[in-house]
Protein backbone atom coordinates (compact mmCIF):
# COMPACT_ATOMS: atom_id res chain seq x y z
CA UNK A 1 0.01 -26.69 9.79
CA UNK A 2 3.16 -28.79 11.35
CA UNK A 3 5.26 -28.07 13.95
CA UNK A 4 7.91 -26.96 12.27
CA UNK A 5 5.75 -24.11 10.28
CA UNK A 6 4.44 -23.04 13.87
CA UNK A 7 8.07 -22.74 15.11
CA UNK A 8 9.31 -20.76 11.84
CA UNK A 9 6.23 -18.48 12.04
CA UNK A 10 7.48 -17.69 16.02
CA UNK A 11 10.99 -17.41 15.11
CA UNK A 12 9.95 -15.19 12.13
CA UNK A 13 8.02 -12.55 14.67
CA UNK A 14 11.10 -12.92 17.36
CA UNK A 15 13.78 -11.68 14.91
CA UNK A 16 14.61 -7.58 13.98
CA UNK A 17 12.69 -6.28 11.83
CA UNK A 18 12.67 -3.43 9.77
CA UNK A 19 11.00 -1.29 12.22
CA UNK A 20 11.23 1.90 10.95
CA UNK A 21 9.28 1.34 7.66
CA UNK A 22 6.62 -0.43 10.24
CA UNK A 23 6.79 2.51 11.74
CA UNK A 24 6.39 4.42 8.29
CA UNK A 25 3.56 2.17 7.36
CA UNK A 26 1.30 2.18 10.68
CA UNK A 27 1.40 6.05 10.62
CA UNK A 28 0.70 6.09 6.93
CA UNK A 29 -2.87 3.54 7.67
CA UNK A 30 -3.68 5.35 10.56
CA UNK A 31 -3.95 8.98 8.57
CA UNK A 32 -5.79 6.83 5.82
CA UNK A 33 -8.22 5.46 8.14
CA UNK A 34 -8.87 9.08 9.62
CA UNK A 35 -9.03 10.55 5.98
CA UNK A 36 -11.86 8.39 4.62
CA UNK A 37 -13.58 8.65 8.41
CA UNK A 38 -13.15 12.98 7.62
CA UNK A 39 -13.92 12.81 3.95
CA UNK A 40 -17.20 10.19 3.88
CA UNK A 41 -20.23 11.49 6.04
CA UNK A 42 -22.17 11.91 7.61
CA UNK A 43 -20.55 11.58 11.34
CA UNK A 44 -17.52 13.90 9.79
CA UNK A 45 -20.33 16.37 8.62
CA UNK A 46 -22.30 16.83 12.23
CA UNK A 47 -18.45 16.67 13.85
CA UNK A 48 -17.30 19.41 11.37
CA UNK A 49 -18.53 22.73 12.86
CA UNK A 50 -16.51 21.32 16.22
CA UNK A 51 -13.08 20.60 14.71
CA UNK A 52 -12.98 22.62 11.34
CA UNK A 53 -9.81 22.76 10.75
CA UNK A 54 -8.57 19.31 12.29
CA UNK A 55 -11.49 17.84 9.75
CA UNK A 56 -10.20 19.76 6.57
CA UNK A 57 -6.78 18.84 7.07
CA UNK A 58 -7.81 15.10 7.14
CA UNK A 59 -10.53 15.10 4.70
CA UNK A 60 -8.11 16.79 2.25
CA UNK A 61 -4.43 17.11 2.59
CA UNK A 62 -4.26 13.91 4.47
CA UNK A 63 -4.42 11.44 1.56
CA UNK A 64 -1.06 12.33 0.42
CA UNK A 65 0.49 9.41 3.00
CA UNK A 66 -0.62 6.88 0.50
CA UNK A 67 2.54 8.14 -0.87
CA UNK A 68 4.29 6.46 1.76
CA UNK A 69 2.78 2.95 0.66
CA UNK A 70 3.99 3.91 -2.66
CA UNK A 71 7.65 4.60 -1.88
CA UNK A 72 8.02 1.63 0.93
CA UNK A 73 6.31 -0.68 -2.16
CA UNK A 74 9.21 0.40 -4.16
CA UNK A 75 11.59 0.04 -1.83
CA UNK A 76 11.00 -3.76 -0.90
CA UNK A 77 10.09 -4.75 -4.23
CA UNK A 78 13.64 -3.50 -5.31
CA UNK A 79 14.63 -5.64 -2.04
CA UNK A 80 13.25 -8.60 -3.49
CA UNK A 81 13.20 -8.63 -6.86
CA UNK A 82 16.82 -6.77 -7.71
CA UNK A 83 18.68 -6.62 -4.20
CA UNK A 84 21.84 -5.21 -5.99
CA UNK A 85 20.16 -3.26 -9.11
CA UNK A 86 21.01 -5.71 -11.70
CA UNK A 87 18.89 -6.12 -14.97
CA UNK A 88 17.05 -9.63 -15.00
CA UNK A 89 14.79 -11.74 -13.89
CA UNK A 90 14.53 -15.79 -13.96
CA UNK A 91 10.91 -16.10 -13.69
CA UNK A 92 8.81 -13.06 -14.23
CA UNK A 93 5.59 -14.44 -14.89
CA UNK A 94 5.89 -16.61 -11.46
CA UNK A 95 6.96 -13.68 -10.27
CA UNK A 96 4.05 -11.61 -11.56
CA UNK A 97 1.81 -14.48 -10.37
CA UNK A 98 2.43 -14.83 -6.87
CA UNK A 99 2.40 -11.18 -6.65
CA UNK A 100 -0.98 -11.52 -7.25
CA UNK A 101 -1.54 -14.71 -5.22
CA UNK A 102 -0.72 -12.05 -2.24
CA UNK A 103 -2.86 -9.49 -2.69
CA UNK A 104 -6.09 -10.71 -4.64
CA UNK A 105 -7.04 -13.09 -2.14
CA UNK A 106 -7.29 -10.87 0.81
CA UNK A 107 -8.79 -8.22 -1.07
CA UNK A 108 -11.35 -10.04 -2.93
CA UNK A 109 -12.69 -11.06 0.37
CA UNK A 110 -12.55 -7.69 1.68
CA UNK A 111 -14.38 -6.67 -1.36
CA UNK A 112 -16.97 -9.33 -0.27
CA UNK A 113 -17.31 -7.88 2.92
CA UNK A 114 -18.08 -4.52 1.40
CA UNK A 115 -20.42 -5.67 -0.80
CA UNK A 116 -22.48 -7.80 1.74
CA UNK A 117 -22.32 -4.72 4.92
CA UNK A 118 -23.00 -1.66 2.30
CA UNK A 119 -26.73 -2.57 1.98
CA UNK A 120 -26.82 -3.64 5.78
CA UNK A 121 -25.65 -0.11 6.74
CA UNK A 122 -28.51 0.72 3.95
CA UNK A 123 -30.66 -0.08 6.23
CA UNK A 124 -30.03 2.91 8.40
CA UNK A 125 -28.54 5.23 6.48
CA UNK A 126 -28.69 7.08 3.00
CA UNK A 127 -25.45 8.38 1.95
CA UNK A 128 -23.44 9.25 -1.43
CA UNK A 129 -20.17 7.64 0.09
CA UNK A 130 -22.46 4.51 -0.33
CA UNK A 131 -21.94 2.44 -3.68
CA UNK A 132 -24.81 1.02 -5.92
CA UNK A 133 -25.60 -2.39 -5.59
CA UNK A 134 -22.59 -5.18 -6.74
CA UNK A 135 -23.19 -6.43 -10.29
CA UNK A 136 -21.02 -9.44 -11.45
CA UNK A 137 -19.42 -7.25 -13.41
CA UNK A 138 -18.28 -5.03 -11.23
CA UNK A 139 -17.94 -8.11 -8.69
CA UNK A 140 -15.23 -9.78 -11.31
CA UNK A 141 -13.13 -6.35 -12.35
CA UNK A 142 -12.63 -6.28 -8.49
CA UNK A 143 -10.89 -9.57 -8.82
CA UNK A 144 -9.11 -9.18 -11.87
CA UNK A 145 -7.91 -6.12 -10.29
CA UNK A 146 -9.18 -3.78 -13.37
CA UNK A 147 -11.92 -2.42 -11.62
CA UNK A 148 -10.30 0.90 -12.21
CA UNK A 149 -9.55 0.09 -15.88
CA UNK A 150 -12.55 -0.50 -17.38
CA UNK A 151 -14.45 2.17 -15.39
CA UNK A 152 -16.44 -0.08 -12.91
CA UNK A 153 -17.09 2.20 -9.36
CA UNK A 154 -15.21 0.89 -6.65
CA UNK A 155 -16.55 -0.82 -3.96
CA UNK A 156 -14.31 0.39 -0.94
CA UNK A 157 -11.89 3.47 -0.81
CA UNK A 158 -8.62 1.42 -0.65
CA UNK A 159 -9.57 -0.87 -3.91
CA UNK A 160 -8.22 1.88 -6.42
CA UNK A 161 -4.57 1.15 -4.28
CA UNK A 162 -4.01 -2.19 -4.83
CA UNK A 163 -4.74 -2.51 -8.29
CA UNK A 164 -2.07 0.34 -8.78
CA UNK A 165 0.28 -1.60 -6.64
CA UNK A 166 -0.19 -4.85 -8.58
CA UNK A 167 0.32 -2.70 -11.84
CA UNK A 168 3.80 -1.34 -10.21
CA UNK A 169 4.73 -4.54 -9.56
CA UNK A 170 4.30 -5.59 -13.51
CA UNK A 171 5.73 -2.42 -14.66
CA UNK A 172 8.72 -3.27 -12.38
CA UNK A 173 9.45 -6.95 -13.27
CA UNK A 174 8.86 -5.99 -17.26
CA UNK A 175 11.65 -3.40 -17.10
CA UNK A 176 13.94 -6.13 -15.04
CA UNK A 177 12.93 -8.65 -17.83
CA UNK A 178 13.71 -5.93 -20.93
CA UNK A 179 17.05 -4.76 -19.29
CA UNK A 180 17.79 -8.30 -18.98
CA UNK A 181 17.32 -9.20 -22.66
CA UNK A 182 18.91 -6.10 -23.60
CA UNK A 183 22.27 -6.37 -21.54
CA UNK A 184 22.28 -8.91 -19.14
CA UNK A 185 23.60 -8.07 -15.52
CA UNK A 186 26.91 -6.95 -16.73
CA UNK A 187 26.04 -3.55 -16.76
CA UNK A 188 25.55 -2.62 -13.14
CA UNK A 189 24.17 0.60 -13.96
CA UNK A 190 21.20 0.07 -16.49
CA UNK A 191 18.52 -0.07 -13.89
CA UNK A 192 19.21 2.75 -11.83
CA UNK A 193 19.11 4.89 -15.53
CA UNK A 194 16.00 2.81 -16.57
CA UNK A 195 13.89 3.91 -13.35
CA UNK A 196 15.45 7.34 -13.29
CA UNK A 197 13.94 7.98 -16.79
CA UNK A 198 10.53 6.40 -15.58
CA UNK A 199 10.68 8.54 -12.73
CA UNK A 200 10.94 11.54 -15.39
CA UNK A 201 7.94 10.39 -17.38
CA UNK A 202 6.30 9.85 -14.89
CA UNK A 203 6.43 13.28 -12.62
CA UNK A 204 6.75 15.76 -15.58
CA UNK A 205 4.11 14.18 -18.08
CA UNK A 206 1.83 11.36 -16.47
CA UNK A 207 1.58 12.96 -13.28
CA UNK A 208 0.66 16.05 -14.45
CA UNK A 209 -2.55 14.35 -16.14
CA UNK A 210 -5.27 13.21 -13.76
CA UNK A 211 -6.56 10.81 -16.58
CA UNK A 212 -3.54 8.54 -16.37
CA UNK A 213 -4.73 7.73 -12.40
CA UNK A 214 -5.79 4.62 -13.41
CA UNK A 215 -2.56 3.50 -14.53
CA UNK A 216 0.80 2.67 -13.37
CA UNK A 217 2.94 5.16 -15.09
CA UNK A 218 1.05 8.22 -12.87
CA UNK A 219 2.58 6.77 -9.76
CA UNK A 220 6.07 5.31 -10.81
CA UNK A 221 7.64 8.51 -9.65
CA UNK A 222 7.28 7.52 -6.30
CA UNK A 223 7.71 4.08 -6.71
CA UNK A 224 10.68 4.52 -8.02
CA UNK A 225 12.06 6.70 -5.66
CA UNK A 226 11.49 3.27 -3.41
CA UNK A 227 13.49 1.49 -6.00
CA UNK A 228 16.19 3.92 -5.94
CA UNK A 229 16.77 4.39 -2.01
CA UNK A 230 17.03 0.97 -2.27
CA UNK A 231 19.48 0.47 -4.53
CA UNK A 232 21.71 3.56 -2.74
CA UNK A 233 21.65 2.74 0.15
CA UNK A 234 23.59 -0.70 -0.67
CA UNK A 235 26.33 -1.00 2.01
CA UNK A 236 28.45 -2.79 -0.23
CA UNK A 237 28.48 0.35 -2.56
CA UNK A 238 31.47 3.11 -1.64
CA UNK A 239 29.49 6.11 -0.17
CA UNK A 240 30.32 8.22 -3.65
CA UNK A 241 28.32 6.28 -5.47
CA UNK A 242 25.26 5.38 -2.90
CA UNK A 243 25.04 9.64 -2.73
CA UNK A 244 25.26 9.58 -6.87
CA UNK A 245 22.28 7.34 -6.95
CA UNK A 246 20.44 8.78 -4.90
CA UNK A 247 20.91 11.95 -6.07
CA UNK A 248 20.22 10.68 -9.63
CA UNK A 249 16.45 10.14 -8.35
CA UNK A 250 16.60 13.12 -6.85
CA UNK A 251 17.34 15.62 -9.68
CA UNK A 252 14.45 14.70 -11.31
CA UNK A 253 11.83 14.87 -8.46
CA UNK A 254 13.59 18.34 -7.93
CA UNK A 255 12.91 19.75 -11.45
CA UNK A 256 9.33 18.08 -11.09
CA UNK A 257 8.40 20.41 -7.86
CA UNK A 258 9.80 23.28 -9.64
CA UNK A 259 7.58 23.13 -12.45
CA UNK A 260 4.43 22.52 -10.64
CA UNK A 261 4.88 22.10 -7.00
CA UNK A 262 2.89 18.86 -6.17
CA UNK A 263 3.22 18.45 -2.00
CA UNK A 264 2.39 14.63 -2.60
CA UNK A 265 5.76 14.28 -4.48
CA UNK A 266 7.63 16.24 -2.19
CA UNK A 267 6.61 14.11 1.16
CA UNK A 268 7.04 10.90 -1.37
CA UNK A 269 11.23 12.64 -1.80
CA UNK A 270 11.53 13.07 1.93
CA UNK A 271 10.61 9.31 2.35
CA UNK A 272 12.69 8.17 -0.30
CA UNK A 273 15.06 9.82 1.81
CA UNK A 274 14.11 8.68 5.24
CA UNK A 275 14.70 4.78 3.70
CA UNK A 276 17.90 5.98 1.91
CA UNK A 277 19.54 6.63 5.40
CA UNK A 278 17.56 4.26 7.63
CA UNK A 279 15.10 1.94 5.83
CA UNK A 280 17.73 -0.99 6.24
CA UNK A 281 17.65 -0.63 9.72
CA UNK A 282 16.92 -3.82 12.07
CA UNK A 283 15.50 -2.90 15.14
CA UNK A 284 14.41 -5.39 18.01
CA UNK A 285 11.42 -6.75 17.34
CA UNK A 286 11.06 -6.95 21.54
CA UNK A 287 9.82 -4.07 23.76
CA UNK A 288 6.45 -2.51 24.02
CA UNK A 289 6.94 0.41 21.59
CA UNK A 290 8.67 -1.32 19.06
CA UNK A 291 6.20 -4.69 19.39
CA UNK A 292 3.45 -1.88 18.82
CA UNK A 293 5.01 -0.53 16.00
CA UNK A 294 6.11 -3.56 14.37
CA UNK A 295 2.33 -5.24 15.31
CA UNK A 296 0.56 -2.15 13.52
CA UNK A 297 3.13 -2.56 10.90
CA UNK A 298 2.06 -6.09 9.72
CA UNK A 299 -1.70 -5.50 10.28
CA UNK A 300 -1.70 -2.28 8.15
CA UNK A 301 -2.99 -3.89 4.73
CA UNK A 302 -5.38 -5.51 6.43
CA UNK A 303 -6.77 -2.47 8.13
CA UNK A 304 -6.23 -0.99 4.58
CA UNK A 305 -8.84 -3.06 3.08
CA UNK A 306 -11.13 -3.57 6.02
CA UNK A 307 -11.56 -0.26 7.64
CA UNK A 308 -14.09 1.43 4.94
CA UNK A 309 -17.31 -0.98 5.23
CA UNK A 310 -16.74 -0.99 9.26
CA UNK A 311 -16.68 2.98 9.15
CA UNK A 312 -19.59 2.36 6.67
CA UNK A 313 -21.41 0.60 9.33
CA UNK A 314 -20.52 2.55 12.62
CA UNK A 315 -21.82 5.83 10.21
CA UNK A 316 -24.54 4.26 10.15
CA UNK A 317 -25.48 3.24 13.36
CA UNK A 318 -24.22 6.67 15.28
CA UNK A 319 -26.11 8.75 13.22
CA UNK A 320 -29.17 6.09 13.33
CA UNK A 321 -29.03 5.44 17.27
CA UNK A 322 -26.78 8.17 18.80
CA UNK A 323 -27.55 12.48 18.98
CA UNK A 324 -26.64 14.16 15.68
CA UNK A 325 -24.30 16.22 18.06
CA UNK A 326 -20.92 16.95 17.28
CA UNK A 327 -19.64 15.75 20.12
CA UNK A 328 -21.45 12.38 20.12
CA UNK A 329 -20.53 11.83 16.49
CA UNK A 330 -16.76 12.83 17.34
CA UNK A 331 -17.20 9.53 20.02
CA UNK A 332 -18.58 7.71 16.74
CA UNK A 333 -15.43 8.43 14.58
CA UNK A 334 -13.21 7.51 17.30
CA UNK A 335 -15.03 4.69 17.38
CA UNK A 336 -14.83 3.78 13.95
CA UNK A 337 -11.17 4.22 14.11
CA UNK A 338 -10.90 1.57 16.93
CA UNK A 339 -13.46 -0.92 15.24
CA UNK A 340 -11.01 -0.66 12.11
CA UNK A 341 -7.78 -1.24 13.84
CA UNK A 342 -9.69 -4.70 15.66
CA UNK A 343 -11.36 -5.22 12.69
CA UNK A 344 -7.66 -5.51 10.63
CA UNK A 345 -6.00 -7.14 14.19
CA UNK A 346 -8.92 -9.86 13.11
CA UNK A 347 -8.85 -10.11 9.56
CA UNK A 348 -5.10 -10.35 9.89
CA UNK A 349 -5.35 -13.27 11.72
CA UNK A 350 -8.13 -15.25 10.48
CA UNK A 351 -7.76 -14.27 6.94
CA UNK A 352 -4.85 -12.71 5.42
CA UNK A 353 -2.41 -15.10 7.25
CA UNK A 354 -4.19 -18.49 6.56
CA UNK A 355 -5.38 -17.62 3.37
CA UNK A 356 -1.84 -16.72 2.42
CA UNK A 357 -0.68 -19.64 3.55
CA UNK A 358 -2.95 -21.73 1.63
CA UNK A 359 -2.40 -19.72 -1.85
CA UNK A 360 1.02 -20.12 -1.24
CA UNK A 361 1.43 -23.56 -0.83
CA UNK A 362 -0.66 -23.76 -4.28
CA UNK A 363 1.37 -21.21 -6.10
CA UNK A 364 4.45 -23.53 -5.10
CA UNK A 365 2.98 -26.30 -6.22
CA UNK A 366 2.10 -24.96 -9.18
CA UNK A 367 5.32 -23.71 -9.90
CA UNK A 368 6.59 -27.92 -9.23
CA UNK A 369 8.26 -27.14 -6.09
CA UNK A 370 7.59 -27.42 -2.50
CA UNK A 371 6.71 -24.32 -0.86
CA UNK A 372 9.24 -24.34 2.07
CA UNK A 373 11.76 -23.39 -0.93
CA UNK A 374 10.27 -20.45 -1.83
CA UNK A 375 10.07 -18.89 2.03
């Protein structure tokens, strides 16, 4: 790495940052992290009888902030792909690629890391939240992202996400593409009407049908809401029309909850909102709380895609080594939660950042240009 790309990188982490959806997305990791700790035994099962309440509210309602992934995704796609809501896109299958290029890599060695420490915790333990051994199969749906698709078992608790997220991310640049075709960027309004219709689809059929949960279309409502907040909350737009769009994506989620009340889509609504009025916020990226916030903001996807084999692991070597006692398996959760955050501080570091890097520079040059341009 040169100089200069050393110097960029330290410039990069001195500037504001959007600190508030760091914020958003280290609180949403940490719940996920505690969810899978309360939902996959057996620690959570000896700890149960101590905290039964605490442990029911993560193992179950808890899972709804992956809605908050879903709605920042949204909102920063929208940021990057269509900063002003116009239909079009240049280059949608470089787009779609480097997309891709960003989150396969990272995850298909996470996947690895799952597939080589689930029999190694196999050694101690015997557990249903442990998967089967990896076929090649299974091994290249994982890496295709399809895993979910064609019906192959996952091999960690986060894989189902970013598979989804990819899918968004298609779904997204397809309609920009269409609109584009269709009517140019002349009409300022097309997209905002596009995504509020797929947010209608989406919340009053697709989401109403746990067999779609594979597929993109059961979680555009939210991901749109993303799209939308960030398309209202445009300061160059007069303040009538940033409250008409976002009350456009609004209506819909509205009529949604009063059909069938789903508390998933009503936290993924107050989010929207939460970005509508301050997800284009810079904060200083100096200070001890916010270089917390904005540090546990970057490292979240990592954690994301780490944490389950190191809980796997610390599962089984608590309730191997350490008194099947609530309290001593509370220690062991607590525990795992720490191990996860150090174990995504690490993988951060060592792997999503250089490996990024690397894919990067190859996607550029791929693409015939140098990869300073694209940055």
């Amino acid at each position: 790495m040169t100089v200069a790309a050393v110097v960029s990188q330290a410039d990069l982490a001195n500037r504001p940052q959007f600190g508030w959806i760091n914020g958003l997305k280290a609180g949403a990791a940490q719940l996920i992290v505690l969810h899978h700790l309360a939902f996959y035994g057996p620690m959570s099962d000896y700890v149960r009888p101590l905290w039964p309440e605490l442990l029911g509210w993560l193992g179950g309602s808890a899972r709804i902030a992956v809605q908050v992934f879903l709605v920042i995704g949204g909102f920063l796609v929208a940021k990057s792909l269509s900063p002003a809501g116009r239909a079009g896109i240049a280059t949608p299958l470089q787009a779609v690629w480097r997309r891709y290029a960003k989150l396969a890599p990272p995850f298909l060695v996470a996947t690895l890391i799952a597939a080589i420490i689930t029999p190694v915790a196999g050694i101690w333990m015997l557990h249903d939240s442990m998967s089967a051994a990896v076929t090649l199969g299974q091994l290249s749906a994982h890496a295709l992202l399809l895993h979910g698709v064609l019906g192959y078992e996952s091999l960690s608790a986060g894989a189902w996400y970013v598979a989804i997220d990819f899918q968004l991310y298609m779904l997204t640049v397809s309609l920009l593409w269409l609109g584009g075709r269709l009517a140019g960027q002349r009409r300022h309004w097309l997209m905002p009407l596009v995504v509020t219709v797929g947010i209608t689809f989406s919340l009053l059929y697709f989401n109403l049908d746990a067999g779609w949960d594979n597929w993109a279309p059961y979680f555009f409502g939210s991901y749109g809401l993303g799209l939308m907040a960030w398309w209202a909350s445009d300061p160059r737009r007069k303040p009538g029309a940033m409250i008409a769009l976002m009350a456009l994506a609004a209506v819909p989620v509205l009529l949604a909850l009063a059909i069938d009340y789903r508390s998933r889509i009503a936290l993924a609504l107050i989010v929207a909102c939460a970005l509508f009025l301050f997800g284009r916020a810079r904060t200083p990226s100096q200070g001890r709380a916010w270089s917390t916030i904005n540090a546990l903001g970057r490292i979240s996807y990592a954690v994301f895609l780490v944490h389950f084999p190191v809980s796997l692991l610390v599962n089984a070597l608590f309730t191997a080594y350490v008194p099947l006692e609530p309290a001593w398996q509370a220690l062991g959760m607590l525990t795992a939660w720490g191990a996860s955050l150090v174990a995504g501080a690490a993988f951060y570091r060592w792997v999503e950042v250089p490996l990024g890097r690397v894919v990067g520079n190859v996607v550029a040059h791929l693409a015939g240009r140098p990869a300073w341009v694209s940055r």
